[in-house]
N, C-alpha and C. Protein backbone atom coordinates (compact mmCIF):
# COMPACT_ATOMS: atom_id res chain seq x y z
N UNK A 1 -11.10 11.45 14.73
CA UNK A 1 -11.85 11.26 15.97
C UNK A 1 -11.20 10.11 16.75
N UNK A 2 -11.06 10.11 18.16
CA UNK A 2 -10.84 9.56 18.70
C UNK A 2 -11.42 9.36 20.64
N UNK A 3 -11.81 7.87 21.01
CA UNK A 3 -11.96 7.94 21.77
C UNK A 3 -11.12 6.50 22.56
N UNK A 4 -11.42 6.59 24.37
CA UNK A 4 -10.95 5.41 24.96
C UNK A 4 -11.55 4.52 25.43
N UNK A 5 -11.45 2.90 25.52
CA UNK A 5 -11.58 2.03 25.92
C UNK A 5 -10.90 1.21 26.99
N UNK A 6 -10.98 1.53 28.10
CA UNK A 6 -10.31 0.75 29.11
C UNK A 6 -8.53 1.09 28.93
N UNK A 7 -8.14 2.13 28.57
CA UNK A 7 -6.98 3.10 28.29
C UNK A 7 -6.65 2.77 26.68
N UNK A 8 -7.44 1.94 25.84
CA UNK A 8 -6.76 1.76 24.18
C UNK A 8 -7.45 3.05 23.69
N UNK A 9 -6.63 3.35 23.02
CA UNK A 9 -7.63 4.05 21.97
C UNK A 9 -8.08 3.60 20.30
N UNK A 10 -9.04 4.09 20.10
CA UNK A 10 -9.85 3.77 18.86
C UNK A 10 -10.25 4.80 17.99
N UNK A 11 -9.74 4.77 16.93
CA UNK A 11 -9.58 6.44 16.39
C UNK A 11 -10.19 5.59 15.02
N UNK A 12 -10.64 7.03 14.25
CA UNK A 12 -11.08 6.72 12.82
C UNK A 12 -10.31 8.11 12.34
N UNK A 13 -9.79 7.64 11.01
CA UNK A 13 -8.88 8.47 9.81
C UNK A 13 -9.21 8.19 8.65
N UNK A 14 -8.63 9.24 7.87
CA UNK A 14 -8.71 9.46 6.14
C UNK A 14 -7.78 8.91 5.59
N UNK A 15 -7.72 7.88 4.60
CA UNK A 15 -6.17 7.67 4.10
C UNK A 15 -6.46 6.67 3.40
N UNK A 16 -5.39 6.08 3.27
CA UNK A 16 -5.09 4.58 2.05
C UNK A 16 -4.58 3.65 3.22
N UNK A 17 -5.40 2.67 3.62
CA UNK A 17 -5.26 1.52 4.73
C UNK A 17 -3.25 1.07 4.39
N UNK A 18 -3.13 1.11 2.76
CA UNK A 18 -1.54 0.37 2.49
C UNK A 18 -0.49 1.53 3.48
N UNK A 19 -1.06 2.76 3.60
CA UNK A 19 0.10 3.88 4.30
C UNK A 19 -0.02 3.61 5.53
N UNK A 20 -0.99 2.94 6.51
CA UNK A 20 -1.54 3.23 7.92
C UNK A 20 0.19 3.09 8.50
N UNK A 21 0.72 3.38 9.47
CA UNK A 21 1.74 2.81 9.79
C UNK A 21 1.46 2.51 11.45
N UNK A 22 0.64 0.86 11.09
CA UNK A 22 0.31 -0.19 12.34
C UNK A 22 1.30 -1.15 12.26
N UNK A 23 1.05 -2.31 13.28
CA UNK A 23 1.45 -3.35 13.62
C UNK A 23 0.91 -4.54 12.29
N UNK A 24 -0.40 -4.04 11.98
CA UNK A 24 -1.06 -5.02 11.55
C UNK A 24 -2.50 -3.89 10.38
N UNK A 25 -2.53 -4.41 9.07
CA UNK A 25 -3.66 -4.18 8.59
C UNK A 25 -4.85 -4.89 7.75
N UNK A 26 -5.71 -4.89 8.16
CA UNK A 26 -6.93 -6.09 7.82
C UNK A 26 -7.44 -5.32 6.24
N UNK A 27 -7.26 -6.45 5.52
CA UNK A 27 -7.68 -6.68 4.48
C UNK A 27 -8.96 -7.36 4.56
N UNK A 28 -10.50 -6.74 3.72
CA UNK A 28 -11.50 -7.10 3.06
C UNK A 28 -11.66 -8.10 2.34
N UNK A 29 -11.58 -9.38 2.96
CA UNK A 29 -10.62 -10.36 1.89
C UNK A 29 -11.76 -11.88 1.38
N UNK A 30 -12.17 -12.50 0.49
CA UNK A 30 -12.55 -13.12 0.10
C UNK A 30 -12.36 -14.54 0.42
N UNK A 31 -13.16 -15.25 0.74
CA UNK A 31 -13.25 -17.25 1.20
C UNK A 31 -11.61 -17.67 0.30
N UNK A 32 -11.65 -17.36 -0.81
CA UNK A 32 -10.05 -17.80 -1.88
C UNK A 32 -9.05 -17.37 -1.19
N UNK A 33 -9.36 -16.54 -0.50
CA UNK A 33 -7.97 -15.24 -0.41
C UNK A 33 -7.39 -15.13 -1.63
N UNK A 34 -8.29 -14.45 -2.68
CA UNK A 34 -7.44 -13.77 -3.82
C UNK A 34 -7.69 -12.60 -3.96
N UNK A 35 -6.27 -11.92 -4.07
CA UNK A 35 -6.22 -10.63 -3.48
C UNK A 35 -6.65 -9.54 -5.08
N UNK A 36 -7.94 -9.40 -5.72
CA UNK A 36 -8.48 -8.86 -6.54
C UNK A 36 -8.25 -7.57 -6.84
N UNK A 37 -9.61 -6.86 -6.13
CA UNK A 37 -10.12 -5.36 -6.32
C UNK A 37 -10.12 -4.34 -5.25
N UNK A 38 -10.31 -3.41 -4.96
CA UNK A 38 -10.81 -2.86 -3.83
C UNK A 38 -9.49 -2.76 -2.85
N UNK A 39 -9.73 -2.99 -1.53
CA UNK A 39 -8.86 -2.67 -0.49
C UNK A 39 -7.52 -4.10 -1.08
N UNK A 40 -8.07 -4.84 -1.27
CA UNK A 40 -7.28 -6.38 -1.80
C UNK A 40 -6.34 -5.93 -2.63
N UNK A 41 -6.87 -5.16 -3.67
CA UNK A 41 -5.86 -5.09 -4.99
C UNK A 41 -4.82 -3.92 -4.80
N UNK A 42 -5.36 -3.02 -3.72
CA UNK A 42 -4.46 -2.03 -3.30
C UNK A 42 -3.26 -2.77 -2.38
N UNK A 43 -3.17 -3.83 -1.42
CA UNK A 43 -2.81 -3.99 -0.61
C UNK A 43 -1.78 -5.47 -1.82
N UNK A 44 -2.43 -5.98 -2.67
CA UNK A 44 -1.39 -6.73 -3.60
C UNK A 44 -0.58 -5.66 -4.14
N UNK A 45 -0.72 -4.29 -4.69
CA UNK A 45 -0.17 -3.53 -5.46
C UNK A 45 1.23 -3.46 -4.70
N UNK A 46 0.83 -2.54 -3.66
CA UNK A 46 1.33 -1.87 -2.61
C UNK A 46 2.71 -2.93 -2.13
N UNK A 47 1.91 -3.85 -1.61
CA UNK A 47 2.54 -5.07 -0.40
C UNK A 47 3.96 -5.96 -1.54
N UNK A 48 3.29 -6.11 -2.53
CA UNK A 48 4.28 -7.07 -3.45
C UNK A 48 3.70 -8.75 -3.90
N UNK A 49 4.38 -9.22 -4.42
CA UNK A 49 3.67 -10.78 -4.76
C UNK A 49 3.68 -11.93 -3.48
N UNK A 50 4.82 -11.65 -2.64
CA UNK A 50 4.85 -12.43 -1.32
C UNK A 50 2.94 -12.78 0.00
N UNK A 51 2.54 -11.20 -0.37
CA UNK A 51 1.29 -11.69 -0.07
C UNK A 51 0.45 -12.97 -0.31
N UNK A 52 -0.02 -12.63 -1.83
CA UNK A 52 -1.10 -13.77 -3.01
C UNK A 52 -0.22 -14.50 -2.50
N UNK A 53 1.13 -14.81 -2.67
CA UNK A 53 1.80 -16.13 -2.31
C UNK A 53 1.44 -16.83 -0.91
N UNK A 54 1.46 -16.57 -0.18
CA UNK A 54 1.35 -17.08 1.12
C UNK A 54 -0.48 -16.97 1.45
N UNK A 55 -0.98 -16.44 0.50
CA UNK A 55 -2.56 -16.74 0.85
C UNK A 55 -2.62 -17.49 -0.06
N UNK A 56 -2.33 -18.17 -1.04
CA UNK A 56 -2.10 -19.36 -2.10
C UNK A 56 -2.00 -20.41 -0.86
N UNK A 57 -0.77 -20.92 -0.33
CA UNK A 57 -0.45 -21.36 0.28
C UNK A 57 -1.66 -21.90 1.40
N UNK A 58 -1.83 -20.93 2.18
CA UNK A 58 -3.35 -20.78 3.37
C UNK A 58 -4.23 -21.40 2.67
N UNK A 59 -4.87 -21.55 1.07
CA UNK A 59 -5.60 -21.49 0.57
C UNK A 59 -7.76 -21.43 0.75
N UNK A 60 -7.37 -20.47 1.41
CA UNK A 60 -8.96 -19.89 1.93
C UNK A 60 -8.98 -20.07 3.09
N UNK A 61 -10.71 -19.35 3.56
CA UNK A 61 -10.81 -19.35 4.87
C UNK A 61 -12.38 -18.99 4.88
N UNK A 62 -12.99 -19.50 5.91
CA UNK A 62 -14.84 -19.36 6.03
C UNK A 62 -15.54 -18.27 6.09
N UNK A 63 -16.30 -17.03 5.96
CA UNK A 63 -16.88 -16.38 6.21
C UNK A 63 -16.89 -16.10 7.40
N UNK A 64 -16.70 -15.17 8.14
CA UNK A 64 -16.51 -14.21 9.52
C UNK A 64 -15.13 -14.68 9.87
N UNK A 65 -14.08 -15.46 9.36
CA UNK A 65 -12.92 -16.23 10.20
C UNK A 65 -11.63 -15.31 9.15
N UNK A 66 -11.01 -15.11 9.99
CA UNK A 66 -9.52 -14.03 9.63
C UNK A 66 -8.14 -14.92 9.81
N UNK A 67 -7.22 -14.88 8.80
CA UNK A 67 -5.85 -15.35 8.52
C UNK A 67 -5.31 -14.34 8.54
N UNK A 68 -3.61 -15.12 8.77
CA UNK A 68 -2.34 -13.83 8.65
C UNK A 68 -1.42 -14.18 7.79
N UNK A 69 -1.15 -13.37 6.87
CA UNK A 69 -0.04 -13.20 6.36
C UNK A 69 1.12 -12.34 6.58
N UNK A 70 2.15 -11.99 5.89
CA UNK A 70 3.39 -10.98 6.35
C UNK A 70 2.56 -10.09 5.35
N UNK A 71 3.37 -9.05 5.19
CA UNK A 71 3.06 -7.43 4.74
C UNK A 71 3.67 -6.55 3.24
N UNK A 72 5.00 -8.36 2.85
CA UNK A 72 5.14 -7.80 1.97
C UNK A 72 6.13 -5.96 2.07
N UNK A 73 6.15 -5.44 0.98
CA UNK A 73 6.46 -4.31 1.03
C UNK A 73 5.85 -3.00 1.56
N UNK A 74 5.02 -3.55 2.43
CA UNK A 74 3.50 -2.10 3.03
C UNK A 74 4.81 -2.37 4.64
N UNK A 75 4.33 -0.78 5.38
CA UNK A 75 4.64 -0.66 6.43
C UNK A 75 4.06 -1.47 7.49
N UNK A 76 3.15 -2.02 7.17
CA UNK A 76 2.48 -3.19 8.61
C UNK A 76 3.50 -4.28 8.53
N UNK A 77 3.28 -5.11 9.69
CA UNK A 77 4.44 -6.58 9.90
C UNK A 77 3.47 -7.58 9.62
N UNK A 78 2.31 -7.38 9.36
CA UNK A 78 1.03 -8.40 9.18
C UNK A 78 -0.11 -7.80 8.27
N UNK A 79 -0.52 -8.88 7.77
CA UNK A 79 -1.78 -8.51 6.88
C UNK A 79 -2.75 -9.70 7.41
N UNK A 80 -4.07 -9.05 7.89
CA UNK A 80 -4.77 -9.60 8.45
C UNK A 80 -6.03 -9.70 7.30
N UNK A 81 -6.37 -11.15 6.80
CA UNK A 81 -7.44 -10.97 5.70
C UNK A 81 -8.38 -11.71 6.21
N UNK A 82 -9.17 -10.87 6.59
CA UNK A 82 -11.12 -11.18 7.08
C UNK A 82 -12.35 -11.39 5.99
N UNK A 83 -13.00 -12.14 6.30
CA UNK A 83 -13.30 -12.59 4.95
C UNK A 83 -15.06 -12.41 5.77
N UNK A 84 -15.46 -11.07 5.55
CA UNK A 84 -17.06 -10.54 5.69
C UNK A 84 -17.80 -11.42 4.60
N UNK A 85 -19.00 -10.80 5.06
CA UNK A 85 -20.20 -11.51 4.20
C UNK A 85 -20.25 -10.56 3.04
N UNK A 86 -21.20 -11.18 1.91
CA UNK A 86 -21.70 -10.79 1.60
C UNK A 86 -23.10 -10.17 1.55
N UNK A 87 -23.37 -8.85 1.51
CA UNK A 87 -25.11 -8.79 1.64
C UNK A 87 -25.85 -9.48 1.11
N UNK A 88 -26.96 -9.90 1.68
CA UNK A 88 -27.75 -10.71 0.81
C UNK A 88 -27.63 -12.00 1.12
N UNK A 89 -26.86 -12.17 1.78
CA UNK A 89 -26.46 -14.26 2.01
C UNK A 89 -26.66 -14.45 3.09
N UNK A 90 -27.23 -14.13 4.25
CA UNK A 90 -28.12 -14.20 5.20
C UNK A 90 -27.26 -14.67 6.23
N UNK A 91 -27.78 -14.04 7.92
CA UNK A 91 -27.00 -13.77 8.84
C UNK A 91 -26.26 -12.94 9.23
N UNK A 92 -25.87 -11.86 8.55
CA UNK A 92 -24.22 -10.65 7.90
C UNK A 92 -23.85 -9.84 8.93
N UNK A 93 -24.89 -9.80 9.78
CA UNK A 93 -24.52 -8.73 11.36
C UNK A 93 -23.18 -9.78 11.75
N UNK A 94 -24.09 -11.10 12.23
CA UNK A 94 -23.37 -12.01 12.87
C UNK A 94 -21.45 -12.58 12.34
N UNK A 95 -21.98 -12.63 11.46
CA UNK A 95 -20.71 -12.53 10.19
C UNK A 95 -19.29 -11.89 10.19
N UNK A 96 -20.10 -10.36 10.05
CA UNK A 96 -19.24 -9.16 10.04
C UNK A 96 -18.75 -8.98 11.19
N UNK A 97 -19.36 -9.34 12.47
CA UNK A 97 -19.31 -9.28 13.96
C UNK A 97 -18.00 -10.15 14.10
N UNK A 98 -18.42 -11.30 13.49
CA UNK A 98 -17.12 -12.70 13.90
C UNK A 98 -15.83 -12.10 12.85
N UNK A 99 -16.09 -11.57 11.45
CA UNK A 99 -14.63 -11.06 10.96
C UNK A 99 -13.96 -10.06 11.67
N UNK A 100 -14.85 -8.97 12.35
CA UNK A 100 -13.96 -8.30 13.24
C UNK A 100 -12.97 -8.92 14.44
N UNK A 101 -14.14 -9.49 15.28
CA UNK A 101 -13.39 -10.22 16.14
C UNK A 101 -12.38 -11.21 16.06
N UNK A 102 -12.77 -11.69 15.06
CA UNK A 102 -11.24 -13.06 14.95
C UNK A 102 -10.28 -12.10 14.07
N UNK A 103 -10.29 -10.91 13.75
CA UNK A 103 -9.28 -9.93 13.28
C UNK A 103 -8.64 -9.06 14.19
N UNK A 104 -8.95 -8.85 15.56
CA UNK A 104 -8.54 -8.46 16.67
C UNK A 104 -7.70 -9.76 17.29
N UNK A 105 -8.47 -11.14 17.50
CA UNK A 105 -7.95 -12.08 18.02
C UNK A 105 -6.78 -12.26 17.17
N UNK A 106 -6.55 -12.62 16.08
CA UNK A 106 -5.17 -12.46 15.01
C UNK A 106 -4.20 -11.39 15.55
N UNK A 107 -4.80 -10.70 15.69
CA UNK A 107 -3.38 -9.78 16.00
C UNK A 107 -3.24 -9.53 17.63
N UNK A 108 -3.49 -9.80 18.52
CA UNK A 108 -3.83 -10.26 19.56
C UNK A 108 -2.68 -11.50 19.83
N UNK A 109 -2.82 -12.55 18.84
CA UNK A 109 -1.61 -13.89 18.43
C UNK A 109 -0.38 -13.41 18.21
N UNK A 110 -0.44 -11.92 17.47
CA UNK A 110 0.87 -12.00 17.02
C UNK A 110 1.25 -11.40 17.82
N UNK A 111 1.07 -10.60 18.88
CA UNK A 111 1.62 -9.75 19.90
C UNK A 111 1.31 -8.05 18.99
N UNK A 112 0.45 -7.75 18.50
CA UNK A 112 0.30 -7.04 17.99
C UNK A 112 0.36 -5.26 18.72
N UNK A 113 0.56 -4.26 18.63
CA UNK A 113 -0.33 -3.68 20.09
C UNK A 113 -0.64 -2.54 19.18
N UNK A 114 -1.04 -2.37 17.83
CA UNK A 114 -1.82 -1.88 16.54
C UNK A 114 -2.25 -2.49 15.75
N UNK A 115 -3.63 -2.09 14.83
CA UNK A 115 -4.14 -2.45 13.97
C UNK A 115 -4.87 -1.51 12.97
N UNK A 116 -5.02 -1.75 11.86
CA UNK A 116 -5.70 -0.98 11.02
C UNK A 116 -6.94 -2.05 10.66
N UNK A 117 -8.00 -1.00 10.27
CA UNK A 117 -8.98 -1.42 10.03
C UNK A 117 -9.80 -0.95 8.72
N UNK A 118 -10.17 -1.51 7.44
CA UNK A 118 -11.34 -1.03 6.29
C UNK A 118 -12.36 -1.03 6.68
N UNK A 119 -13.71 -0.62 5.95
CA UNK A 119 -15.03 -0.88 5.84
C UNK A 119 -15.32 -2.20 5.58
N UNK A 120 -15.36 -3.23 6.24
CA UNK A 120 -15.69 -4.66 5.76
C UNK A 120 -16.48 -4.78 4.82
N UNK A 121 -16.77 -5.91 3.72
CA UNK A 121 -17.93 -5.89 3.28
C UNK A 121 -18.46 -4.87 2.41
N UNK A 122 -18.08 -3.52 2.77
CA UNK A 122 -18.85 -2.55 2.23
C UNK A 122 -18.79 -2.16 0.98
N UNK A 123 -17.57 -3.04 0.06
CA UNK A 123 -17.40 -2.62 -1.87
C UNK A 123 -18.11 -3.08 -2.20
N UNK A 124 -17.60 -4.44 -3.08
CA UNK A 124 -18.33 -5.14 -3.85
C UNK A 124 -19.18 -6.53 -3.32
N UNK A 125 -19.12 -6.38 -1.88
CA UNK A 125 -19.84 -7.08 -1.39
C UNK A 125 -21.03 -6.59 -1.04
N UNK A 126 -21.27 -5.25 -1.03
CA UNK A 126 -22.46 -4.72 -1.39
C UNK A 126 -23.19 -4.34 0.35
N UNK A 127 -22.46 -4.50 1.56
CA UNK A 127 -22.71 -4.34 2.69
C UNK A 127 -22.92 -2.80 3.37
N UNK A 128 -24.31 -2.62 3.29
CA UNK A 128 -24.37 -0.98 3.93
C UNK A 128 -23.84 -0.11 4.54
N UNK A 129 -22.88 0.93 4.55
CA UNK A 129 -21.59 1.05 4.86
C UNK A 129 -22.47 1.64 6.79
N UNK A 130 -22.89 1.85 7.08
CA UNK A 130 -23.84 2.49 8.59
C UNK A 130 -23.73 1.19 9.33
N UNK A 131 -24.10 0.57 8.87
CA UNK A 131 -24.89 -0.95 9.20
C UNK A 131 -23.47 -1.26 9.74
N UNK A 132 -22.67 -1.14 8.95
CA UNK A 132 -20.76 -2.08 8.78
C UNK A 132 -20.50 -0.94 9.78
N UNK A 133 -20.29 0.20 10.21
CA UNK A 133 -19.82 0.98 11.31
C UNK A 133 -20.41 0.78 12.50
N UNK A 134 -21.48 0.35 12.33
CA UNK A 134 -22.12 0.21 13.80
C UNK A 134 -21.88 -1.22 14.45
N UNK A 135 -21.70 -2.34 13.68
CA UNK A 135 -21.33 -3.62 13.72
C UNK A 135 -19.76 -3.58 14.25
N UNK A 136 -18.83 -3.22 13.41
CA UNK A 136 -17.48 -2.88 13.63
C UNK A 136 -17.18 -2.14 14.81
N UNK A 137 -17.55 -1.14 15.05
CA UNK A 137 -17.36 -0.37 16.13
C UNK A 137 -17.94 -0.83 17.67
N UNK A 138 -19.02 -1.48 17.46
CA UNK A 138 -19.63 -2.42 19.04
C UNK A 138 -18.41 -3.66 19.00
N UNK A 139 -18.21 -4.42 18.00
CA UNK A 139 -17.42 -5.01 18.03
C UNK A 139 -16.15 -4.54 19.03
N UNK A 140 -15.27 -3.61 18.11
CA UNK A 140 -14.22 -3.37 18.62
C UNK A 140 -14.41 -3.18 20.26
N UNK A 141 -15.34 -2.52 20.79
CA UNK A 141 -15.61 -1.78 22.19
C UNK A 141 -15.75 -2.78 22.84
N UNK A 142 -16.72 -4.22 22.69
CA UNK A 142 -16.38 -5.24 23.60
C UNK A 142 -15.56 -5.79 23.19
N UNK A 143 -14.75 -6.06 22.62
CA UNK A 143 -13.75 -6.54 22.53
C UNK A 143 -12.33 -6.38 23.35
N UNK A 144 -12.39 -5.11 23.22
CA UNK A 144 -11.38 -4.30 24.01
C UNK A 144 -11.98 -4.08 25.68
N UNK A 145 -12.95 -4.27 25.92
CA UNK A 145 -13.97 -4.35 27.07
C UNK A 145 -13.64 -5.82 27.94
N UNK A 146 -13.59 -6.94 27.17
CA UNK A 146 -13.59 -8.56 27.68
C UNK A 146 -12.39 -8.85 27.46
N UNK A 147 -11.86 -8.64 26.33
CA UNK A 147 -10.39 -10.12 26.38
C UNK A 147 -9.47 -9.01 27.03
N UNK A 148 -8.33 -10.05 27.25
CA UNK A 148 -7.28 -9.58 27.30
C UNK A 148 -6.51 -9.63 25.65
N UNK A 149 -5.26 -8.36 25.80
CA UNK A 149 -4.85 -8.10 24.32
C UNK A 149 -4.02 -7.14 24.12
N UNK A 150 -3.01 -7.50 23.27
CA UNK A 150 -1.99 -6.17 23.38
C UNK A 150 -1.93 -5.33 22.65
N UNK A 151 -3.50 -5.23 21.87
CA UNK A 151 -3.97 -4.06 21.54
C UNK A 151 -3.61 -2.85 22.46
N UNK A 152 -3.17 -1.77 21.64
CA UNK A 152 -3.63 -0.54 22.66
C UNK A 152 -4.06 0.55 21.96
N UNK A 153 -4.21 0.26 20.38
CA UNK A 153 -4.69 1.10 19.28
C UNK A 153 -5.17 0.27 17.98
N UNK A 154 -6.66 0.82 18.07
CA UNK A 154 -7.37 0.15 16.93
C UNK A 154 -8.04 1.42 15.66
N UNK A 155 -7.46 1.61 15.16
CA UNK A 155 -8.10 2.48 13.79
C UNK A 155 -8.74 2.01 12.75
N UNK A 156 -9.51 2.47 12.46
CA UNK A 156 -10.61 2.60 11.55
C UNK A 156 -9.98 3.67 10.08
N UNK A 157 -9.24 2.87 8.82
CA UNK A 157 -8.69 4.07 8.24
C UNK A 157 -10.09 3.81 7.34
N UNK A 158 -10.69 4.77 6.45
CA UNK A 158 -11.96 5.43 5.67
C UNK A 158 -11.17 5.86 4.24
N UNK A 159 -11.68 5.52 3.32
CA UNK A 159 -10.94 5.84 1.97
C UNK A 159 -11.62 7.09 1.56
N UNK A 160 -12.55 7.20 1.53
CA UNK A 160 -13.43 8.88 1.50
C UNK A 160 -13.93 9.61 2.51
N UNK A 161 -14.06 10.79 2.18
CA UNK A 161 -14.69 11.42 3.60
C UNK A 161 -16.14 11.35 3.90
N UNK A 162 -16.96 11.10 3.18
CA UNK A 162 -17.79 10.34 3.30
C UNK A 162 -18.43 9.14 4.20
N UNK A 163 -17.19 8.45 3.91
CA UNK A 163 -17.20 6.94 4.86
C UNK A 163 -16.79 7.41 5.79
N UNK A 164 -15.79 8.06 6.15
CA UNK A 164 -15.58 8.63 7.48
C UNK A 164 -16.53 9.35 8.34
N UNK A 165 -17.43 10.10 8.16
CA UNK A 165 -18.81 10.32 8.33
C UNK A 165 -19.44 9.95 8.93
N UNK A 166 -20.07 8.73 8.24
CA UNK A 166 -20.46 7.83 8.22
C UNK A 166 -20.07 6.60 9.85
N UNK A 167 -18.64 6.55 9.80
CA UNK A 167 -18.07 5.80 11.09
C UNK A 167 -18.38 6.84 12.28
N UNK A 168 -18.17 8.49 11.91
CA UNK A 168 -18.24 9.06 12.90
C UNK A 168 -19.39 9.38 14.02
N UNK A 169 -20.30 9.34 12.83
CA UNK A 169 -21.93 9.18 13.77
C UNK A 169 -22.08 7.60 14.24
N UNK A 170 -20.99 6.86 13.64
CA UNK A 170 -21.94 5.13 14.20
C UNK A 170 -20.92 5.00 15.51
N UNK A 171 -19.73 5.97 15.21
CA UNK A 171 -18.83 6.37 17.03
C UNK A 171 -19.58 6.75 17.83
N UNK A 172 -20.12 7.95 17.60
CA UNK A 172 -20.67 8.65 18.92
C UNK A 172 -21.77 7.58 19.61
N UNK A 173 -22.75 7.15 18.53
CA UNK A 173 -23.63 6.13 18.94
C UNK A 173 -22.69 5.06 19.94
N UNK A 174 -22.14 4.35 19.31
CA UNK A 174 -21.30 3.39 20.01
C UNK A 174 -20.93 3.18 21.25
N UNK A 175 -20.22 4.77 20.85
CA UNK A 175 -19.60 4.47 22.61
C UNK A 175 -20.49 5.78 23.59
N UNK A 176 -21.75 6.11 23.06
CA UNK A 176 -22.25 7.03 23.98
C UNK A 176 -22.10 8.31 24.30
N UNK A 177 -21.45 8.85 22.78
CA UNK A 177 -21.07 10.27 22.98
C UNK A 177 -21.86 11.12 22.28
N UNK A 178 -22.98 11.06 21.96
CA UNK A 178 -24.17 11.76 20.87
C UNK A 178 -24.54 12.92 22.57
């Protein structure tokens, strides 16, 4: 699915976020930046040890606030690690709202004009995956609505079809296409 924003487009896909072939792909990433389980441990597998290294280095980052690293051996030139809430720890709209956005603004810095995007939040952080599409997706739309940015493609890659689903009804809502 895909729709436009002020001429970008914003598409949601099926796949493994490590294959997307963007400018830039945001990692689900933890206050440590240690690159674990989930989208993290795929993107250490994938990417190589140069990642963990250089988020060693960074050594963390606050809840809703996004760092960059290089990409390692994955096809992106950047790894963007956003560090969502967890459910349950109060505030998490607001949160998840600010990891998107300072994950657009990151690549935005680097001259980016792609990005890939996970389900924030939504593994083992336990974040309602509806809740995380509808948050993510208003996000992206003002975003791409107010700043300036050399975005001109923002994807949403979905590891099941399921989750994809899931983004696709919190699209239509979003941008008004129900």
């Amino acid at each position: 699915m895909k729709l436009e924003v002020k001429g970008k487009v914003v598409e949601l896909v099926q796949g493994d976020i490590t294959e997307m072939d963007t400018d830039a792909i945001v990692n689900a990433a933890n206050e440590q930046l240690i690159l674990g389980g989930g989208v993290a441990g795929a993107i250490r597998k994938k990417g190589g040890p140069s990642i963990q290294e250089e988020c060693n280095r960074i050594g963390g980052t606050t809840v809703g606030n996004a760092v960059v690293t290089g990409a390692g051996n994955l096809k992106a030139k950047y790894v963007i690690h956003a560090v969502g809430p967890r459910y349950g720890e109060g505030d998490e709209d607001r949160k998840l709202r600010n990891a998107t956005w300072n994950s657009l603004l990151r690549a935005t810095e680097k001259g980016c004009s792609s990005i890939a995007f996970p389900a924030i939040s939504t593994g083992i952080f336990g974040f309602p995956k509806d809740r995380c599409a509808r948050i993510m997706l208003r996000t992206v739309k003002e975003f791409l609505e107010k700043e300036q940015t050399t975005l001109s493609r923002v994807a949403f890659c979905l590891f099941t079809r399921e989750d994809l689903s899931v983004f696709e009804e919190a699209m239509k809502e979003a941008f008004d296409t129900v």
